[in-house]
N, C-alpha and C. Protein backbone atom coordinates (compact mmCIF):
# COMPACT_ATOMS: atom_id res chain seq x y z
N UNK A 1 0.85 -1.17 0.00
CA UNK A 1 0.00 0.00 0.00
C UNK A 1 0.90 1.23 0.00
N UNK A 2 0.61 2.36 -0.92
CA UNK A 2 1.53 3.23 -1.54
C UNK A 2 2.95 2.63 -1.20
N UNK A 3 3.51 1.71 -1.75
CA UNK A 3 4.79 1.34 -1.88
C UNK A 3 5.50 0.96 -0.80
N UNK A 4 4.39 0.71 0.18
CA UNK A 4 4.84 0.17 1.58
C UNK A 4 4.56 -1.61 1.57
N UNK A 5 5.32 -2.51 1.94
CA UNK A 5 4.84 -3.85 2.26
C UNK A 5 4.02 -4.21 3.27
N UNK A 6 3.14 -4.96 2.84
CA UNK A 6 2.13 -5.56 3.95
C UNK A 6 2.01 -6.51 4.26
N UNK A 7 1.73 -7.09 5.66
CA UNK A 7 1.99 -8.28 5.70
C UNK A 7 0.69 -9.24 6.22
N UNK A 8 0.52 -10.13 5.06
CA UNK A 8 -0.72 -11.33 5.01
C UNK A 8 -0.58 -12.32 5.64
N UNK A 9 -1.80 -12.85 6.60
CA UNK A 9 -1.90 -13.89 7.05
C UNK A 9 -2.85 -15.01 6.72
N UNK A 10 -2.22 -16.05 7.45
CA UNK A 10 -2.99 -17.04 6.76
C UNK A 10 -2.25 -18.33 5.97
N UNK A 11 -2.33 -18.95 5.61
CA UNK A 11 -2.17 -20.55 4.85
C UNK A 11 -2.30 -19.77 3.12
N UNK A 12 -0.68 -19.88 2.58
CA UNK A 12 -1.02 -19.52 1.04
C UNK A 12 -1.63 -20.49 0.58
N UNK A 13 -2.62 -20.45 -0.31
CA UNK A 13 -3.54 -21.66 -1.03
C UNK A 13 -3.06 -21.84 -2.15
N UNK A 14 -2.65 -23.30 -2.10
CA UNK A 14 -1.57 -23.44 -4.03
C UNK A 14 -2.20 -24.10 -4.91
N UNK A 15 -2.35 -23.65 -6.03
CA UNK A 15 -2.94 -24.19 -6.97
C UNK A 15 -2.77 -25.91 -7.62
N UNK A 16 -3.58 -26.59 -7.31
CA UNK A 16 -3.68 -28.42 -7.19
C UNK A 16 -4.16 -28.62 -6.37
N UNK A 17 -3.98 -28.12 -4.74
CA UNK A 17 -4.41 -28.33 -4.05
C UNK A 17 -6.28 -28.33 -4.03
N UNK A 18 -6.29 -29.33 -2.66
CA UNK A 18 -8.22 -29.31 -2.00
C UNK A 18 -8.27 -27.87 -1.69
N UNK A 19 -9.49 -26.81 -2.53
CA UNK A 19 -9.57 -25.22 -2.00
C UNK A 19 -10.10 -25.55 -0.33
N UNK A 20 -9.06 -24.42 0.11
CA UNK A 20 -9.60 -24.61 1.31
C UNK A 20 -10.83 -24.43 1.93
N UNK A 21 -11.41 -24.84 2.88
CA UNK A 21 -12.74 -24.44 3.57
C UNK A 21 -12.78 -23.53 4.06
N UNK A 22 -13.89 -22.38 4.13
CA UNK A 22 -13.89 -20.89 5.07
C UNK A 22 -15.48 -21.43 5.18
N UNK A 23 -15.46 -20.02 5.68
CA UNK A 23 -17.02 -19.93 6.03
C UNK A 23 -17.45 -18.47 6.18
N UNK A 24 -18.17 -17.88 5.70
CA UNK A 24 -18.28 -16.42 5.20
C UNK A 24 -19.99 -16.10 5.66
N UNK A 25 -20.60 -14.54 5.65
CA UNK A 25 -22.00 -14.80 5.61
C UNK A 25 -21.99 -14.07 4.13
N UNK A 26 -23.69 -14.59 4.25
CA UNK A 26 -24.24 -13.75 2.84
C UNK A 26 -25.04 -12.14 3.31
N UNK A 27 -25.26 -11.80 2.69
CA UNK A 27 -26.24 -10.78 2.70
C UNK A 27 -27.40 -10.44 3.40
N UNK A 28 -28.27 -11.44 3.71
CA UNK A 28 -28.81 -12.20 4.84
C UNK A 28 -29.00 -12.87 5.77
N UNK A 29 -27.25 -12.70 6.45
CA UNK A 29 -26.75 -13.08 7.77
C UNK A 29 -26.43 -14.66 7.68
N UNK A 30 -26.74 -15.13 6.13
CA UNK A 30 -26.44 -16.85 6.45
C UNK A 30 -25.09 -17.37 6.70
N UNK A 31 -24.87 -18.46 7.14
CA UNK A 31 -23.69 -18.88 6.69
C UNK A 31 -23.41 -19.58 5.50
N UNK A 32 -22.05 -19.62 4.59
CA UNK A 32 -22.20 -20.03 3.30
C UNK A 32 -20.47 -20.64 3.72
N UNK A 33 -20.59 -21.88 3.35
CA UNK A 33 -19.24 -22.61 3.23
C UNK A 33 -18.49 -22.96 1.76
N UNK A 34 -17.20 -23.27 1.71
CA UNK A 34 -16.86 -23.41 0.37
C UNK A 34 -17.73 -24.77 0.10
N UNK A 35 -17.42 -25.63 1.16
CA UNK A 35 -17.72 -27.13 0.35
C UNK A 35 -19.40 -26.93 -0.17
N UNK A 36 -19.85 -25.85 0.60
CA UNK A 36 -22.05 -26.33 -0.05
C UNK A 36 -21.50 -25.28 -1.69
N UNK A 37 -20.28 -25.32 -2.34
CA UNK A 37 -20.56 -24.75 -3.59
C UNK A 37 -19.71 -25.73 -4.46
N UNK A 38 -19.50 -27.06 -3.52
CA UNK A 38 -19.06 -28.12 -5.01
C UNK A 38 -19.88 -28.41 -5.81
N UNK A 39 -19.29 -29.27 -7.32
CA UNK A 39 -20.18 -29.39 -7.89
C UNK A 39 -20.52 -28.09 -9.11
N UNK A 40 -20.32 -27.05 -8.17
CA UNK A 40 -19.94 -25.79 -9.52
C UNK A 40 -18.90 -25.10 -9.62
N UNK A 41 -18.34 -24.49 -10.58
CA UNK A 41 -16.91 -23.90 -11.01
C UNK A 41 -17.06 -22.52 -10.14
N UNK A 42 -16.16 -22.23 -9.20
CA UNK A 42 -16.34 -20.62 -8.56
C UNK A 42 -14.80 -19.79 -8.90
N UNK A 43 -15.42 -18.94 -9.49
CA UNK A 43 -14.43 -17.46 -9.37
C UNK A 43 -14.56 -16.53 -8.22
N UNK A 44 -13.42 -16.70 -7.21
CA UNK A 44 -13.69 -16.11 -6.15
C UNK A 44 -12.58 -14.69 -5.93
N UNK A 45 -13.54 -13.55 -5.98
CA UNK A 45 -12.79 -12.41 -6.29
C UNK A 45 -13.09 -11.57 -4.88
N UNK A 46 -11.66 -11.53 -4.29
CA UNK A 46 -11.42 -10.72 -2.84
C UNK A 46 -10.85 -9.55 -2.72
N UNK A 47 -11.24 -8.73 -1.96
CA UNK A 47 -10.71 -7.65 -2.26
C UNK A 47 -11.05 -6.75 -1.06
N UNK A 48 -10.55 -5.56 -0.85
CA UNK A 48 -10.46 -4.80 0.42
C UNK A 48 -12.12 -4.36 0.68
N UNK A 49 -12.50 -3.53 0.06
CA UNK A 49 -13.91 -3.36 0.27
C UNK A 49 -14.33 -2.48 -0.81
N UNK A 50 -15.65 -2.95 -1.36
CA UNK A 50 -16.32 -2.08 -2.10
C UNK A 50 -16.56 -0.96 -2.36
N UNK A 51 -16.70 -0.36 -1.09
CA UNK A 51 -16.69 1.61 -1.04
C UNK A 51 -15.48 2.25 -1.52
N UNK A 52 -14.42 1.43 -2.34
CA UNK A 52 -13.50 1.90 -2.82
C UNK A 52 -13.37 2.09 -4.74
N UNK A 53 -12.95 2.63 -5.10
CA UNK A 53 -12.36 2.46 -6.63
C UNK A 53 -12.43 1.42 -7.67
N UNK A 54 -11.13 1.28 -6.29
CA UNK A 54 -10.67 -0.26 -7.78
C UNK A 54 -11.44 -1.50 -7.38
N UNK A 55 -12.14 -1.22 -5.76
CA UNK A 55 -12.87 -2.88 -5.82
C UNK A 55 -14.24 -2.36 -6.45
N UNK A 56 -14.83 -1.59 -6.54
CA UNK A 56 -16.01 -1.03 -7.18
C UNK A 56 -15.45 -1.48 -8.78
N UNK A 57 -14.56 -0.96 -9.01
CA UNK A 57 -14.65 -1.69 -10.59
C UNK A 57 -14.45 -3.10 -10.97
N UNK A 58 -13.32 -3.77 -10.12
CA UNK A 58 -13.36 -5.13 -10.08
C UNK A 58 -14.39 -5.94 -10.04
N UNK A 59 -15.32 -5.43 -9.38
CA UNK A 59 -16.63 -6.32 -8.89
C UNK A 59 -17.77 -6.16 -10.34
N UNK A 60 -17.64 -4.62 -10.80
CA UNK A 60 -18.17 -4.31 -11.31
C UNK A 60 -17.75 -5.12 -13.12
N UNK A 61 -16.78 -5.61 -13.32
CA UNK A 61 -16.46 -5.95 -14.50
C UNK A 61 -16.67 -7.23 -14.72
N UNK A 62 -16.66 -7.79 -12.88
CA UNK A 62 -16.81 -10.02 -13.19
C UNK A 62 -18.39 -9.51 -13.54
N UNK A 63 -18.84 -8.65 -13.09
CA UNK A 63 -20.34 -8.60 -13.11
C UNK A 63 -20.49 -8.52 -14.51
N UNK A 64 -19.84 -8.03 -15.12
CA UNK A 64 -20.62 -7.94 -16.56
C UNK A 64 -19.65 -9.17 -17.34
N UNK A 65 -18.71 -9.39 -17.10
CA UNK A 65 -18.05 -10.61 -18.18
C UNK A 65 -18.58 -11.98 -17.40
N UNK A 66 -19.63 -11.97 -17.01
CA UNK A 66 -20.55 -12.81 -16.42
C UNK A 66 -20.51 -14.08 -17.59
N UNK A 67 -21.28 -13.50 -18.49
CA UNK A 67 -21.29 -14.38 -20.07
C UNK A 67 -20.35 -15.01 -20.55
N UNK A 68 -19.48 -14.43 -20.32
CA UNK A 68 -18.21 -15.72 -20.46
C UNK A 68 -17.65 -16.65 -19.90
N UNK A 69 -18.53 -16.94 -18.98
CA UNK A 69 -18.10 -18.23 -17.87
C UNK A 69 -19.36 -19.36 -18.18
N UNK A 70 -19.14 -20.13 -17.83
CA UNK A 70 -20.16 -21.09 -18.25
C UNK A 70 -20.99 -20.94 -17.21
N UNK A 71 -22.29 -21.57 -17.60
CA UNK A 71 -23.57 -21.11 -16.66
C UNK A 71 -23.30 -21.84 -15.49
N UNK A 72 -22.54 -23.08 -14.87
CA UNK A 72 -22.62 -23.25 -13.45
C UNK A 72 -21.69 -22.74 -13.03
N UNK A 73 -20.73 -21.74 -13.51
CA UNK A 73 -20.03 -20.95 -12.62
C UNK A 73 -20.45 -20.51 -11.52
N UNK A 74 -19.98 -20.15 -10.20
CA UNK A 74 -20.71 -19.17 -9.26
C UNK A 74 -19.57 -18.24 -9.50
N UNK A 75 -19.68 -16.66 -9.30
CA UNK A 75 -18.77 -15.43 -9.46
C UNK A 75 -19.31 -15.00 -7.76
N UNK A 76 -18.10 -15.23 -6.87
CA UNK A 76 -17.97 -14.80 -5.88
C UNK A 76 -16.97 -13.41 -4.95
N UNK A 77 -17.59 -12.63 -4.84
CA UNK A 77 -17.06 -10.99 -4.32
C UNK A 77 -17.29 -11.19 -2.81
N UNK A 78 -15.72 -11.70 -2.07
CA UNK A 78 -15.59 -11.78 -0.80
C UNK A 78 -14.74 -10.57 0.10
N UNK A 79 -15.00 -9.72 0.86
CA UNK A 79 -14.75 -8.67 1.22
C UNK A 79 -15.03 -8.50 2.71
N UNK A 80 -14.28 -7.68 3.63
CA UNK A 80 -14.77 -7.61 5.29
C UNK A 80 -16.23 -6.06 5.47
N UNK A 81 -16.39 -5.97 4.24
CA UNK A 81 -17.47 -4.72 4.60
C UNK A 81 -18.67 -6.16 5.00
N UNK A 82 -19.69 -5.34 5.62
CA UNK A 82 -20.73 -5.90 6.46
C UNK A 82 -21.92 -5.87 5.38
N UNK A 83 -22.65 -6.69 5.96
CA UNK A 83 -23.57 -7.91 4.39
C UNK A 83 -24.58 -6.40 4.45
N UNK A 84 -24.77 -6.07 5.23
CA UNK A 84 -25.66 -4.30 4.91
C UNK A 84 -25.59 -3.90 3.87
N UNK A 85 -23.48 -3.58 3.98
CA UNK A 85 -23.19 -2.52 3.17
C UNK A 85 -22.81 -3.36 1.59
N UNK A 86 -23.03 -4.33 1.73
CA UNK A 86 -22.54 -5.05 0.60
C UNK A 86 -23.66 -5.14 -0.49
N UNK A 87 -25.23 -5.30 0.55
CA UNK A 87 -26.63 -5.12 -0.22
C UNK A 87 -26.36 -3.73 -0.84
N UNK A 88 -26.85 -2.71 -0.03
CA UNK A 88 -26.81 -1.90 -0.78
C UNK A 88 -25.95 -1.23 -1.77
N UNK A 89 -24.67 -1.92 -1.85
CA UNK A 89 -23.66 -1.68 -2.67
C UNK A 89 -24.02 -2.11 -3.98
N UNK A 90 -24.80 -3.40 -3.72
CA UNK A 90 -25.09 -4.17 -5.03
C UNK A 90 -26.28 -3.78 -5.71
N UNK A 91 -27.18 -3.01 -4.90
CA UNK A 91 -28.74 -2.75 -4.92
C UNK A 91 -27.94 -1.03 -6.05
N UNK A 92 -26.93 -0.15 -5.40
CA UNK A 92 -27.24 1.22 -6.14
C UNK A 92 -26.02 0.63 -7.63
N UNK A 93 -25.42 -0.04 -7.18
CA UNK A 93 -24.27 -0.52 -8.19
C UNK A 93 -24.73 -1.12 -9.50
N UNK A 94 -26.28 -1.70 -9.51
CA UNK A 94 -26.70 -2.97 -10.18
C UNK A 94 -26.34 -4.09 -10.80
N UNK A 95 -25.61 -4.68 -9.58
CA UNK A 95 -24.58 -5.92 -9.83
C UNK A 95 -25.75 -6.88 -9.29
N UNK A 96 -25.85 -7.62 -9.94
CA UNK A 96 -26.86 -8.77 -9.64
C UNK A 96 -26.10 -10.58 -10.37
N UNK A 97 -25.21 -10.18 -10.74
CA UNK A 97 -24.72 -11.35 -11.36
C UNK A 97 -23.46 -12.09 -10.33
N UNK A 98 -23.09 -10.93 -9.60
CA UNK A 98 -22.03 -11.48 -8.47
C UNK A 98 -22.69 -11.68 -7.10
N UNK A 99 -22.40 -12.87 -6.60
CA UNK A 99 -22.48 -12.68 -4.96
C UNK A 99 -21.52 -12.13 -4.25
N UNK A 100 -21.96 -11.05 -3.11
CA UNK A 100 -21.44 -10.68 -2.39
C UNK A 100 -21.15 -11.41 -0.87
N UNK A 101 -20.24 -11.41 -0.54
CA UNK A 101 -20.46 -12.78 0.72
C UNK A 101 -18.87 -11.89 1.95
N UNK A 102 -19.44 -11.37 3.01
CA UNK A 102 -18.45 -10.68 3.80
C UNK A 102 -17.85 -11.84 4.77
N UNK A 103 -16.56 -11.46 5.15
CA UNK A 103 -15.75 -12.16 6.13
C UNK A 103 -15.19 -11.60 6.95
N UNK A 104 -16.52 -10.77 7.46
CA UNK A 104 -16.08 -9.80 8.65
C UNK A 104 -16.57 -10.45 9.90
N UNK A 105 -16.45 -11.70 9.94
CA UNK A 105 -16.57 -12.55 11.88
C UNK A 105 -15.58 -12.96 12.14
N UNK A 106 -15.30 -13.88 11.47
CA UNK A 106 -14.17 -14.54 11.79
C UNK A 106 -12.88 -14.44 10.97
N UNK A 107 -12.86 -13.73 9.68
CA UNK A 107 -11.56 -13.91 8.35
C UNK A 107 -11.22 -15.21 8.40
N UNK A 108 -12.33 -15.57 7.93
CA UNK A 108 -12.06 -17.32 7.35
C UNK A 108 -11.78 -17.42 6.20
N UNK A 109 -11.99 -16.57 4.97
CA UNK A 109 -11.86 -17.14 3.91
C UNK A 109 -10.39 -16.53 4.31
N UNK A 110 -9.82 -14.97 4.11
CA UNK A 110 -8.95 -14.76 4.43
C UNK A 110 -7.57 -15.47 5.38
N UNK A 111 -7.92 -15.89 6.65
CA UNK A 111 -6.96 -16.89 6.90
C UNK A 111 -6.16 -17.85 6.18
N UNK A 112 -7.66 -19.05 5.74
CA UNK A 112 -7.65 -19.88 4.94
C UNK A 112 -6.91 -19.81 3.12
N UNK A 113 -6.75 -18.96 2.77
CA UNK A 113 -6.57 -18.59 1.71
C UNK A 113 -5.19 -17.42 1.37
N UNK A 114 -4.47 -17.01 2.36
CA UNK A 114 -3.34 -16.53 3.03
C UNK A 114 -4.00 -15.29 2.57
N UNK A 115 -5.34 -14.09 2.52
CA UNK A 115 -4.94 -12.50 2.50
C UNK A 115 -5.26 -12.18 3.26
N UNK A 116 -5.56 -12.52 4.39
CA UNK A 116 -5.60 -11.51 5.42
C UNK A 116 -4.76 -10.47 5.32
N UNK A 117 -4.66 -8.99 5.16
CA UNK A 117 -3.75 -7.90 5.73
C UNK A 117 -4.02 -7.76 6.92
N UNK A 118 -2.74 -8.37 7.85
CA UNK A 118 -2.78 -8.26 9.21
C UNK A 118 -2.78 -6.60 9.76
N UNK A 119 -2.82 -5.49 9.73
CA UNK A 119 -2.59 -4.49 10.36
C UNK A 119 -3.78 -4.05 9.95
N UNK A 120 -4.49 -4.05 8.62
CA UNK A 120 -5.44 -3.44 8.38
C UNK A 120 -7.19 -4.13 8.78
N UNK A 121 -6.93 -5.48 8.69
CA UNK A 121 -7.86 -6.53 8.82
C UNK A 121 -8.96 -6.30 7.84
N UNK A 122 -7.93 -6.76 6.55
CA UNK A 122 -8.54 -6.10 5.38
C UNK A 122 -8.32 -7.50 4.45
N UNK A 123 -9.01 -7.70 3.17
CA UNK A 123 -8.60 -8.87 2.13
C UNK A 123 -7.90 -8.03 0.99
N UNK A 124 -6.51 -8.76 0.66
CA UNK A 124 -5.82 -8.33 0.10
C UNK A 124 -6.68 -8.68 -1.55
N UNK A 125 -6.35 -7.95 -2.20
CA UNK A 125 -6.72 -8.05 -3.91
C UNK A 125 -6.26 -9.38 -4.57
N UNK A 126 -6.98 -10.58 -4.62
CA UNK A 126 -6.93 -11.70 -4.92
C UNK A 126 -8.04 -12.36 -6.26
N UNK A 127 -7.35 -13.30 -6.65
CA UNK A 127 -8.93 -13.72 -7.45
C UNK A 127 -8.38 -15.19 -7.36
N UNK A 128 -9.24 -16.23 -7.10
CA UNK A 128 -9.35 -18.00 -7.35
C UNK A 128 -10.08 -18.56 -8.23
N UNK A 129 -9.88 -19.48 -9.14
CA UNK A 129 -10.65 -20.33 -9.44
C UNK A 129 -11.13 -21.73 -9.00
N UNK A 130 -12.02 -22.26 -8.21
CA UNK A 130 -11.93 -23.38 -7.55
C UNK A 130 -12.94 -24.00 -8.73
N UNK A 131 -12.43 -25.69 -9.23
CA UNK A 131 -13.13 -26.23 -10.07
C UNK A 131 -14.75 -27.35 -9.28
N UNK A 132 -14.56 -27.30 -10.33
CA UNK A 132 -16.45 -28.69 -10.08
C UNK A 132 -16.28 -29.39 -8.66
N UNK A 133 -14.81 -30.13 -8.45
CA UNK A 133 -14.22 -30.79 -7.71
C UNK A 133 -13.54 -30.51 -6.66
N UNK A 134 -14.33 -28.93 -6.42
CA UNK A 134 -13.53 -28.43 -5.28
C UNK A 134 -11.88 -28.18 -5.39
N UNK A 135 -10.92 -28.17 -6.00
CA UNK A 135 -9.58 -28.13 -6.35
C UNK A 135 -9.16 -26.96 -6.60
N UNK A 136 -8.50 -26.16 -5.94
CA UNK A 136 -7.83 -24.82 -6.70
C UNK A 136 -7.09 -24.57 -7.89
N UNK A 137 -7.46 -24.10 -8.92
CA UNK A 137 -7.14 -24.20 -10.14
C UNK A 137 -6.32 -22.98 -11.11
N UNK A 138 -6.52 -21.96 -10.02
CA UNK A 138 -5.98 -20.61 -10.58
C UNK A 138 -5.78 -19.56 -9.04
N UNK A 139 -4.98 -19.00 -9.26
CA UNK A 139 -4.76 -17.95 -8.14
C UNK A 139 -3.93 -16.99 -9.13
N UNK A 140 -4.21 -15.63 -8.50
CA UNK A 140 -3.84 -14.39 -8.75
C UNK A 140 -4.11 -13.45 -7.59
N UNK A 141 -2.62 -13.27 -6.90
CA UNK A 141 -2.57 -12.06 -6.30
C UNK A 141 -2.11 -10.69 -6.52
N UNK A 142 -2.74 -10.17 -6.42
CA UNK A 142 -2.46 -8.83 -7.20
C UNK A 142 -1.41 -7.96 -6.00
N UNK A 143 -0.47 -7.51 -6.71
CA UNK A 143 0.35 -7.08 -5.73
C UNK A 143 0.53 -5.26 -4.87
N UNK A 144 -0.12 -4.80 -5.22
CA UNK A 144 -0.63 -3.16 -5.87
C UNK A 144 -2.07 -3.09 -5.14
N UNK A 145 -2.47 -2.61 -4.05
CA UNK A 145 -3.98 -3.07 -3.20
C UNK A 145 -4.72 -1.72 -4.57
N UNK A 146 -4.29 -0.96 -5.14
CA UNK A 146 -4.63 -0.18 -6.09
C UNK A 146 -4.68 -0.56 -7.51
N UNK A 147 -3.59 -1.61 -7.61
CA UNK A 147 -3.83 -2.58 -8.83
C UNK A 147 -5.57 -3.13 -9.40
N UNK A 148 -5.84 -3.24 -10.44
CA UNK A 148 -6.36 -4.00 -10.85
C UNK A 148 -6.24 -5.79 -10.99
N UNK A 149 -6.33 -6.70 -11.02
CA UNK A 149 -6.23 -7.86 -11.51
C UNK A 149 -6.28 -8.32 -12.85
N UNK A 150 -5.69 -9.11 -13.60
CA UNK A 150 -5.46 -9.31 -14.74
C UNK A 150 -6.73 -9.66 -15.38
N UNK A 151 -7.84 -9.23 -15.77
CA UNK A 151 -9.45 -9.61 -15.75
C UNK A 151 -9.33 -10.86 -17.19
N UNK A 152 -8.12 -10.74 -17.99
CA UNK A 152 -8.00 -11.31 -19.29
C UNK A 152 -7.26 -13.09 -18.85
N UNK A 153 -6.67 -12.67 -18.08
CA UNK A 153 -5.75 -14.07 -17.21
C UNK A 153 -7.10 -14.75 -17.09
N UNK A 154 -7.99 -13.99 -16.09
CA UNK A 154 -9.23 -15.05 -15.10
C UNK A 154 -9.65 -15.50 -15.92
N UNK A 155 -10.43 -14.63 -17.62
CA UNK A 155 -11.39 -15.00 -18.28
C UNK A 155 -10.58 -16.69 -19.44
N UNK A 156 -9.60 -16.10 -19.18
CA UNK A 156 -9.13 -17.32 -19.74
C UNK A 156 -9.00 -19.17 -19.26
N UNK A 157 -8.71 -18.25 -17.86
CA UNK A 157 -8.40 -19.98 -16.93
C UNK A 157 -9.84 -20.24 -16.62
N UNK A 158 -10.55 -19.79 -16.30
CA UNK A 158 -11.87 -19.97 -16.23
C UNK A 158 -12.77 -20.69 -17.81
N UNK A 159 -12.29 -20.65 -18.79
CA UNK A 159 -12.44 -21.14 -20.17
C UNK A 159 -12.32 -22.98 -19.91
């Protein structure tokens, strides 16, 4: 962050590997685990929080290159803002094609998945692909919390 290093916690998640398990809520206070989304291909795109820039556009672009993923994809936007602010983010934003799912109780996906930013207790700018089979298949950490993510990389490994 402006050219300062930060330091992430958590278990790096390597690609071959079983994606790890978290546990996140939705929007409606549920709980949502990785394993109740086997069975479908997930793009899981993390990032500091929505009320910002670059995660406002990030979120905003899986939302529309929606169509290029095959229909049992799930496109997942995991973030520590609170499932409130995440509704109405999605409600004035009109993102309806991404789930929003916060990991502001516990930073489970974050732990699990090594972004925690420990000082900020923030999710570092990440994107996963976990396949049918539960398996991690793609990772991209973006190194730049101002960076974008390579949106052409995802749309590809996701192919």
């Amino acid at each position: 962050m402006h050219d300062n290093p930060l330091t992430l916690v958590g278990t790096e998640a390597k690609v071959g590997d079983s994606a790890p398990e978290f546990e996140v809520i939705d929007n409606n206070l549920n709980p949502v685990k990785r394993s109740a989304l086997k069975g479908k291909a997930c793009c899981i795109s993390s990032l500091p929080s929505l009320d910002t820039p670059v995660c406002d556009m990030q979120t905003r672009c899986f939302n529309q290159e929606v169509s290029c993923f095959s229909p049992d994809t799930e496109i997942l936007t995991i973030s520590m803002d609170l499932p409130f602010a995440q509704k109405q983010w999605c409600g004035v934003a009109g993102v309806d094609n991404v789930t929003t799912l916060s990991d502001h109780r516990e930073a489970s996906f974050g732990k699990a998945y090594g972004v925690l930013i420990n000082k900020l207790r923030q999710l570092a700018r990440a994107v996963f692909i976990v396949d049918r089979d539960g398996f991690l298949q793609y990772q991209q950490l973006v190194h730049g919390v101002a960076e974008e993510p390579d949106y052409a990389a995802v749309i590809e490994a996701l192919k």
